[in-house]
PDB file of N, CA and C in Angstrom:
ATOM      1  N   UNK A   1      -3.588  18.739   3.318  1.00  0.00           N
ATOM      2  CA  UNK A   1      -3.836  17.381   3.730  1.00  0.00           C
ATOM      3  C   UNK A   1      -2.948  16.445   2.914  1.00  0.00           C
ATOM      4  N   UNK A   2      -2.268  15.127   3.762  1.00  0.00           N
ATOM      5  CA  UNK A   2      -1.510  14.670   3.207  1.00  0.00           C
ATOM      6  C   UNK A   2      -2.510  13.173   2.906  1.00  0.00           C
ATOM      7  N   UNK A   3      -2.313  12.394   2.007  1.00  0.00           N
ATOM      8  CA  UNK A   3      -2.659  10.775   2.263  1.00  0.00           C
ATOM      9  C   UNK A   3      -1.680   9.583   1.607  1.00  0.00           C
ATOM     10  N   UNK A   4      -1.103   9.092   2.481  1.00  0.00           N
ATOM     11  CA  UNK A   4      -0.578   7.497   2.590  1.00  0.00           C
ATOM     12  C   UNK A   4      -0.974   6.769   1.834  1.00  0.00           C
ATOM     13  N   UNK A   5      -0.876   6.203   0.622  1.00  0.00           N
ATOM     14  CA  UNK A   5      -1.681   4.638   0.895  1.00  0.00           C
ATOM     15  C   UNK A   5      -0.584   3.580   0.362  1.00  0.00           C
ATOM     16  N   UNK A   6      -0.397   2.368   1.426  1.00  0.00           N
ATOM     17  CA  UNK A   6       0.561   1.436   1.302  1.00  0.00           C
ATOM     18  C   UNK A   6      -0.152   0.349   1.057  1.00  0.00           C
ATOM     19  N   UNK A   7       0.494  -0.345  -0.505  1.00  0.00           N
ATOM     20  CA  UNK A   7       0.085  -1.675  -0.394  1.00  0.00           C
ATOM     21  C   UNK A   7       0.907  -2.706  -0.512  1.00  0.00           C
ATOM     22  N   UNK A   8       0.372  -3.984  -0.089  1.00  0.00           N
ATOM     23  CA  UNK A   8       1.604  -5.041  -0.625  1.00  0.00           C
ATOM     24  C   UNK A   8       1.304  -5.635  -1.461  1.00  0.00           C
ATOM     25  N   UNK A   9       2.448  -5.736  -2.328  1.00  0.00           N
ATOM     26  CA  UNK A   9       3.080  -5.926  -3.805  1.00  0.00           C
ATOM     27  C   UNK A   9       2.204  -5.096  -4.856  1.00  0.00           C
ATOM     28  N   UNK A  10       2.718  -5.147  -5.858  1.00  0.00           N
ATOM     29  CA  UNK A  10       2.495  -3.713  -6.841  1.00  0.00           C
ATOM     30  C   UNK A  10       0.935  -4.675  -7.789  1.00  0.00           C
ATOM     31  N   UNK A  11       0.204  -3.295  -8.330  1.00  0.00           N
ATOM     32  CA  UNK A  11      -0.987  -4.200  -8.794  1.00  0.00           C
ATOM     33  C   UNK A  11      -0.915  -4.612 -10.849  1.00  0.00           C
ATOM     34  N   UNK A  12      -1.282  -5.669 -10.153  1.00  0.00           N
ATOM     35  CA  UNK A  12      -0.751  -6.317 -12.269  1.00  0.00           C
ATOM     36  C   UNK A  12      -1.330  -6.306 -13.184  1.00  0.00           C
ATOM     37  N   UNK A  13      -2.824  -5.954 -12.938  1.00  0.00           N
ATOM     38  CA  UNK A  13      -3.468  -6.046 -14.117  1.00  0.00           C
ATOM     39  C   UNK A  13      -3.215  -4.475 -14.358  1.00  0.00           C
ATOM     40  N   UNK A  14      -3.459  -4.786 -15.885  1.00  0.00           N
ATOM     41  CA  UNK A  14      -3.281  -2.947 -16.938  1.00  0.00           C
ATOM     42  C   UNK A  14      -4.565  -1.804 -16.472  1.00  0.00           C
ATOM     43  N   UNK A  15      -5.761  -2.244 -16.225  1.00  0.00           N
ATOM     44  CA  UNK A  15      -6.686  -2.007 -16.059  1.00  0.00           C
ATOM     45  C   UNK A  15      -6.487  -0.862 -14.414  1.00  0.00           C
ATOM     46  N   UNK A  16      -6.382  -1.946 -13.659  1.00  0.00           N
ATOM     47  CA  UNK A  16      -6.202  -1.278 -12.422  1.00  0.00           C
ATOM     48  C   UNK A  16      -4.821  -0.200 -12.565  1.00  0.00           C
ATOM     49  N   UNK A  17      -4.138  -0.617 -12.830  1.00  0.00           N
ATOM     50  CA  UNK A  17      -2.989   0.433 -12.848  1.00  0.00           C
ATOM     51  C   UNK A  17      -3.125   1.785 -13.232  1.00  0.00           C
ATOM     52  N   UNK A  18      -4.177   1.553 -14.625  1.00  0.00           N
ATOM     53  CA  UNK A  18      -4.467   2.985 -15.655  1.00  0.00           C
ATOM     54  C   UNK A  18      -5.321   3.579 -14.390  1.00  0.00           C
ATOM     55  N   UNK A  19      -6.366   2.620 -13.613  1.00  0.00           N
ATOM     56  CA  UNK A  19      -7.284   3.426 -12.849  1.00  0.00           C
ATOM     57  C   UNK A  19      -6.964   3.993 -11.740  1.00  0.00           C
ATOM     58  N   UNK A  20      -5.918   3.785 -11.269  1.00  0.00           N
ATOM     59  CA  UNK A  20      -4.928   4.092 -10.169  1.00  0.00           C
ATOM     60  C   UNK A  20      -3.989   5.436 -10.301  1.00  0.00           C
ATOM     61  N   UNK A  21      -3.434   5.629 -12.155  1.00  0.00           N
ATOM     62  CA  UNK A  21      -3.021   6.653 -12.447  1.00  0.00           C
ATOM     63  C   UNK A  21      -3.926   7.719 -12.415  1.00  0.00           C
ATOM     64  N   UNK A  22      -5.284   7.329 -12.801  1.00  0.00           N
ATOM     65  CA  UNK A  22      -6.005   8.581 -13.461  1.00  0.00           C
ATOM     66  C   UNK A  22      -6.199   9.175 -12.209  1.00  0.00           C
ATOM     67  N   UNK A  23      -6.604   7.746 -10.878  1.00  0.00           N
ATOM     68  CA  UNK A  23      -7.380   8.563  -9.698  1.00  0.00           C
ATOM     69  C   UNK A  23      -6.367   9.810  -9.072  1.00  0.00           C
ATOM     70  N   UNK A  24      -5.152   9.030  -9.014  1.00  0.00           N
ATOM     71  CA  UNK A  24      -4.033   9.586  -8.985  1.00  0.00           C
ATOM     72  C   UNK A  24      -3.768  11.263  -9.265  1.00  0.00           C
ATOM     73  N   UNK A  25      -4.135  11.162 -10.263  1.00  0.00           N
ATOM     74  CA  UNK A  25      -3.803  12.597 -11.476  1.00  0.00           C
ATOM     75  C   UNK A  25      -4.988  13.507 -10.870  1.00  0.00           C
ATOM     76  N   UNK A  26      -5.934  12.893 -10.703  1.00  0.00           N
ATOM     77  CA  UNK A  26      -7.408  13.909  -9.851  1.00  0.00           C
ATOM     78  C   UNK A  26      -6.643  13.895  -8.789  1.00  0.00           C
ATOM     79  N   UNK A  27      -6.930  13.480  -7.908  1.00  0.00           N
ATOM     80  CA  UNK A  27      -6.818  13.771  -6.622  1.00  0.00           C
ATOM     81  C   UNK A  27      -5.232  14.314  -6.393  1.00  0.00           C
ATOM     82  N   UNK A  28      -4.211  14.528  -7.024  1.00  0.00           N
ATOM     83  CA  UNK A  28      -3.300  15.043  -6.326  1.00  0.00           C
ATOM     84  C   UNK A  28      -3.001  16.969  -6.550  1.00  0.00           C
ATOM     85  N   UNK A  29      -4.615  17.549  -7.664  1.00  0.00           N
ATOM     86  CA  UNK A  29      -4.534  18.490  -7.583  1.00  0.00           C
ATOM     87  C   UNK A  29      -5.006  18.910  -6.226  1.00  0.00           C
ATOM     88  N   UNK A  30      -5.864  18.800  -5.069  1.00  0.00           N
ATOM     89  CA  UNK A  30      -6.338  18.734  -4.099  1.00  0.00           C
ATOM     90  C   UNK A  30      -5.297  18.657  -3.016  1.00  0.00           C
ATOM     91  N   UNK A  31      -5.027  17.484  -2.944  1.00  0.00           N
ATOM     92  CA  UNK A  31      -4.053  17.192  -1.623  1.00  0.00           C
ATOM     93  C   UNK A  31      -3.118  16.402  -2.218  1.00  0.00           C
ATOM     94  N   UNK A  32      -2.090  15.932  -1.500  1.00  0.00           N
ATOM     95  CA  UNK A  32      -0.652  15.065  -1.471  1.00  0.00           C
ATOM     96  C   UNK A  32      -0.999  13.606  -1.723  1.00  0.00           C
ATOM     97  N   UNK A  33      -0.909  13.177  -2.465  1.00  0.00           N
ATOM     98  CA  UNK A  33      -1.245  11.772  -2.479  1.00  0.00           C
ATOM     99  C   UNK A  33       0.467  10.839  -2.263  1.00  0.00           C
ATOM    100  N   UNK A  34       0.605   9.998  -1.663  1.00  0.00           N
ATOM    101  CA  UNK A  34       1.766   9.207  -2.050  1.00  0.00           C
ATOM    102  C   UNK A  34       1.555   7.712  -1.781  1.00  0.00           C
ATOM    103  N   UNK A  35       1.842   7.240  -2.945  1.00  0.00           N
ATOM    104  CA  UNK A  35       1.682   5.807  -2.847  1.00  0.00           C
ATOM    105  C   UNK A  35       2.378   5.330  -2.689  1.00  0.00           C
ATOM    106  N   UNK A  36       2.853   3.716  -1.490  1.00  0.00           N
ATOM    107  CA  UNK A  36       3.928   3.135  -1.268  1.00  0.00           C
ATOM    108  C   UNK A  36       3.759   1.753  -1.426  1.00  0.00           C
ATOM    109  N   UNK A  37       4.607   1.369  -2.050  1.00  0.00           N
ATOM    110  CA  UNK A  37       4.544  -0.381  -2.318  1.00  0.00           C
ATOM    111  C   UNK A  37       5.490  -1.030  -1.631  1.00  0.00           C
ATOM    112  N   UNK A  38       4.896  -2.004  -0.800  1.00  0.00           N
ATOM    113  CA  UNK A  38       5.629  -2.548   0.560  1.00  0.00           C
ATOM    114  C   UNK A  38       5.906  -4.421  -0.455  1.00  0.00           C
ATOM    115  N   UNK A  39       7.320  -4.661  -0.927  1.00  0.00           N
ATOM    116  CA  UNK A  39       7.787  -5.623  -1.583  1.00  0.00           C
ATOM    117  C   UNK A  39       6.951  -7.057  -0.905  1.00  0.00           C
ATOM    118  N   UNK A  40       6.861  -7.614  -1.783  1.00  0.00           N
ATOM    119  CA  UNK A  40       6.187  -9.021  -1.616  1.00  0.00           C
ATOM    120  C   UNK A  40       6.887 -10.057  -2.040  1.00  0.00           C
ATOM    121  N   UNK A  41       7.738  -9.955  -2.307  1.00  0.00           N
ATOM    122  CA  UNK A  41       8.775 -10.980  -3.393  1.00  0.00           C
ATOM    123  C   UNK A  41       9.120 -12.120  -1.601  1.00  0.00           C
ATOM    124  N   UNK A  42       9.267 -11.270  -0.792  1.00  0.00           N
ATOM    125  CA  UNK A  42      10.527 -11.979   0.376  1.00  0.00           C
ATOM    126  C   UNK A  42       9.022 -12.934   1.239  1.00  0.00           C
ATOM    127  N   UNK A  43       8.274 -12.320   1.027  1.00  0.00           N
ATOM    128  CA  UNK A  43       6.936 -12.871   2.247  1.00  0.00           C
ATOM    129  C   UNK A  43       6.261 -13.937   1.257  1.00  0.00           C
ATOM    130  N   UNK A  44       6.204 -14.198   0.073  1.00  0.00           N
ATOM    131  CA  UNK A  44       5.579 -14.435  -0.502  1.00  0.00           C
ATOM    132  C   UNK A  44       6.326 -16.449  -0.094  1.00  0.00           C
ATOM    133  N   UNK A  45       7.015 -16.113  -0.044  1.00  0.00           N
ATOM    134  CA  UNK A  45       7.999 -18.025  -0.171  1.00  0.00           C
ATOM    135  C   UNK A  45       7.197 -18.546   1.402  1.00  0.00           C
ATOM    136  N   UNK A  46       6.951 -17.336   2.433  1.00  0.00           N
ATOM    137  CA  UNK A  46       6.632 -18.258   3.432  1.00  0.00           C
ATOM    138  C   UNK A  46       5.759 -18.982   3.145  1.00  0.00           C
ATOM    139  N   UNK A  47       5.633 -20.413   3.475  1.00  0.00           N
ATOM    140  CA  UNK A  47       4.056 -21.313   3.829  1.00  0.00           C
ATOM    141  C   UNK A  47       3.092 -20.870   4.883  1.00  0.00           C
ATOM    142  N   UNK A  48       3.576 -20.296   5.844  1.00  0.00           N
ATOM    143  CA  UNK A  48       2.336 -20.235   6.903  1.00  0.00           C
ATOM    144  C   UNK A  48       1.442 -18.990   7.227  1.00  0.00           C
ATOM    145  N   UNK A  49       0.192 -19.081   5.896  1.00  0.00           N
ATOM    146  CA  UNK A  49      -0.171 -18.020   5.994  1.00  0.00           C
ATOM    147  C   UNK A  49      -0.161 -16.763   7.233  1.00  0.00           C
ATOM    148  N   UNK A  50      -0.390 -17.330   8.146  1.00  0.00           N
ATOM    149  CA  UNK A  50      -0.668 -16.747   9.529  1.00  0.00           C
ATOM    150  C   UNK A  50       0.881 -15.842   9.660  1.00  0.00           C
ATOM    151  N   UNK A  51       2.111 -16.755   9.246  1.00  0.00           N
ATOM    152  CA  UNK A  51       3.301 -16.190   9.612  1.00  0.00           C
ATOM    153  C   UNK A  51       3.654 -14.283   8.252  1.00  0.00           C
ATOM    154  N   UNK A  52       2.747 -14.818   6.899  1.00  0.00           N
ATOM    155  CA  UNK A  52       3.105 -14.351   5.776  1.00  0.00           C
ATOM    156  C   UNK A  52       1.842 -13.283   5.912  1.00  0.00           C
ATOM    157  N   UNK A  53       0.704 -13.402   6.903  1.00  0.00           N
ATOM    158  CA  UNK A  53      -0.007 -11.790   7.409  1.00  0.00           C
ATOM    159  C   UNK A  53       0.976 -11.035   8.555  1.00  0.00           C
ATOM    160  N   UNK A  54       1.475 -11.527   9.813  1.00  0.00           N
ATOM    161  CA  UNK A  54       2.507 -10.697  10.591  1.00  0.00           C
ATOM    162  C   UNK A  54       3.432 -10.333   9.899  1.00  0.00           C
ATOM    163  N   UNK A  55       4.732 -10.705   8.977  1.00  0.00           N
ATOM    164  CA  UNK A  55       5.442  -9.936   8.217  1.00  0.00           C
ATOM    165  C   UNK A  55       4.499  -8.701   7.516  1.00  0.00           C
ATOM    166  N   UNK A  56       3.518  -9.000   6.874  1.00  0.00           N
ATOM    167  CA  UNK A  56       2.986  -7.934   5.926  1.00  0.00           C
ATOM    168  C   UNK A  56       2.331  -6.869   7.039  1.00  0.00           C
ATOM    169  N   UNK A  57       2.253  -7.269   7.904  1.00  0.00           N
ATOM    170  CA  UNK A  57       1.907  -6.121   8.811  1.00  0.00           C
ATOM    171  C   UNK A  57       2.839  -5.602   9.399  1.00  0.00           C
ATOM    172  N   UNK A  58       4.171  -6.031  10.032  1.00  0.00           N
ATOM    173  CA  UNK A  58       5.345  -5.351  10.379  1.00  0.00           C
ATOM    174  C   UNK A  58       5.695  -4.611   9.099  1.00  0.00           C
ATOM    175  N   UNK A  59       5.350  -4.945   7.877  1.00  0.00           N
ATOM    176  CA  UNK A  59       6.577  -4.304   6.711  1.00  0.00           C
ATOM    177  C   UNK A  59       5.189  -2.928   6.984  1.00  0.00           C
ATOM    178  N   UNK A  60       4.285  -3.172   6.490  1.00  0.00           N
ATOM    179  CA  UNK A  60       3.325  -2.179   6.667  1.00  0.00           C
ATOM    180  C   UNK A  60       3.297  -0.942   7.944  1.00  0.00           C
ATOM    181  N   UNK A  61       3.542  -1.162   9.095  1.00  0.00           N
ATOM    182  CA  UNK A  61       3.282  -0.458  10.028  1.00  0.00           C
ATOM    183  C   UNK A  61       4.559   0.340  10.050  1.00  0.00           C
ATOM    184  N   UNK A  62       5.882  -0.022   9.631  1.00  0.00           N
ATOM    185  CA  UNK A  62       7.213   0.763   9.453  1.00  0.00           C
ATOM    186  C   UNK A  62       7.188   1.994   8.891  1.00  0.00           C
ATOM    187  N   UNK A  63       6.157   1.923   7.925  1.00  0.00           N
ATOM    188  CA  UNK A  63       5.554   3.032   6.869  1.00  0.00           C
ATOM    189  C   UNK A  63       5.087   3.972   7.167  1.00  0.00           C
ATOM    190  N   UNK A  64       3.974   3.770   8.333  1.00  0.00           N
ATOM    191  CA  UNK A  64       3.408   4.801   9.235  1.00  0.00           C
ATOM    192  C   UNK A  64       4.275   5.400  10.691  1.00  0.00           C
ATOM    193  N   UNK A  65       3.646   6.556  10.144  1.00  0.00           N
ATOM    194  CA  UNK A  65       4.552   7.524  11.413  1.00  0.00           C
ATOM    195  C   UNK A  65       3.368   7.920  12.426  1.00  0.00           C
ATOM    196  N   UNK A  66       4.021   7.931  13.642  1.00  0.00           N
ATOM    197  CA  UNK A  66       3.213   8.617  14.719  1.00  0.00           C
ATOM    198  C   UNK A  66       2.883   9.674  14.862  1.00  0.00           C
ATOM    199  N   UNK A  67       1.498   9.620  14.955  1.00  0.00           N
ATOM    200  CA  UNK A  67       0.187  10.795  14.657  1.00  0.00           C
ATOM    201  C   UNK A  67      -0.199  10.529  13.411  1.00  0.00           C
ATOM    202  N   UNK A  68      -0.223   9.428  12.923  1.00  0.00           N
ATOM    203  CA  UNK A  68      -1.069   9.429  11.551  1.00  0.00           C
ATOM    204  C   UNK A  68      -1.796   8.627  11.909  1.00  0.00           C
ATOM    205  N   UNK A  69      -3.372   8.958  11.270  1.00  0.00           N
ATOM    206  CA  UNK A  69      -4.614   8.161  10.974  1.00  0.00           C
ATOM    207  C   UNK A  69      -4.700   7.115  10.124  1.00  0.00           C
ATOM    208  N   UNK A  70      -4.961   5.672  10.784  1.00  0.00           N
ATOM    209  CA  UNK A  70      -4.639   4.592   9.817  1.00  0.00           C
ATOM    210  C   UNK A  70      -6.145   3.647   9.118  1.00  0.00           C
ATOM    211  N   UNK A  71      -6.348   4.342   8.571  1.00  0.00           N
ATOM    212  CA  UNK A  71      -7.557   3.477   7.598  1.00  0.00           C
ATOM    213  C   UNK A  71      -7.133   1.942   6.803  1.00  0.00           C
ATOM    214  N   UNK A  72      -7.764   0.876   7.510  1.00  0.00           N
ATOM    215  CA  UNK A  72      -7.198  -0.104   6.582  1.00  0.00           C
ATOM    216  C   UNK A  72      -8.613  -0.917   5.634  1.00  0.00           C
ATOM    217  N   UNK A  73      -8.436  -1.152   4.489  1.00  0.00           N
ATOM    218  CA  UNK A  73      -9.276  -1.916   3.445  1.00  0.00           C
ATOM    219  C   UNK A  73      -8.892  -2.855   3.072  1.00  0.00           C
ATOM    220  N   UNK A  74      -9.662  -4.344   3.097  1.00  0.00           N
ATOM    221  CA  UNK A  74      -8.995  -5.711   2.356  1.00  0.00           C
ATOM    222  C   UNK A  74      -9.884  -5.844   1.216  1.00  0.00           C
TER     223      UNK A  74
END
């Protein structure tokens, strides 16, 4: 079993990161883990929120390939 997980822009606090490695380090004896960080630097200048969720969802959906199961969490 493989699992995806894409997010946008990378996470900053120290805390989350360490907890992200450790989950990381478990779970990839099991299955494939790969994490992808979809850049935020370029979406981030837009003003219109509405316009700066459709980019983050085009950059996002590029990521996924057809026949994959897409679980999303906010």
């Amino acid at each position: 079993m493989k699992i995806k997980i894409i997010t946008v822009g990378k996470t900053r606090q120290k805390f989350w990161q360490l907890a992200e490695q450790e989950y990381s380090k478990r779970i990839n004896r099991y299955i494939h883990l790969k994490q992808i960080v979809v850049d935020e630097d370029s979406l981030s200048s837009l003003k219109n929120i509405e316009l700066v969720w459709q980019q983050e969802q085009k950059a996002i959906l590029e990521k996924i390939d057809s026949g994959e199961y897409l679980i999303i969490l906010d």
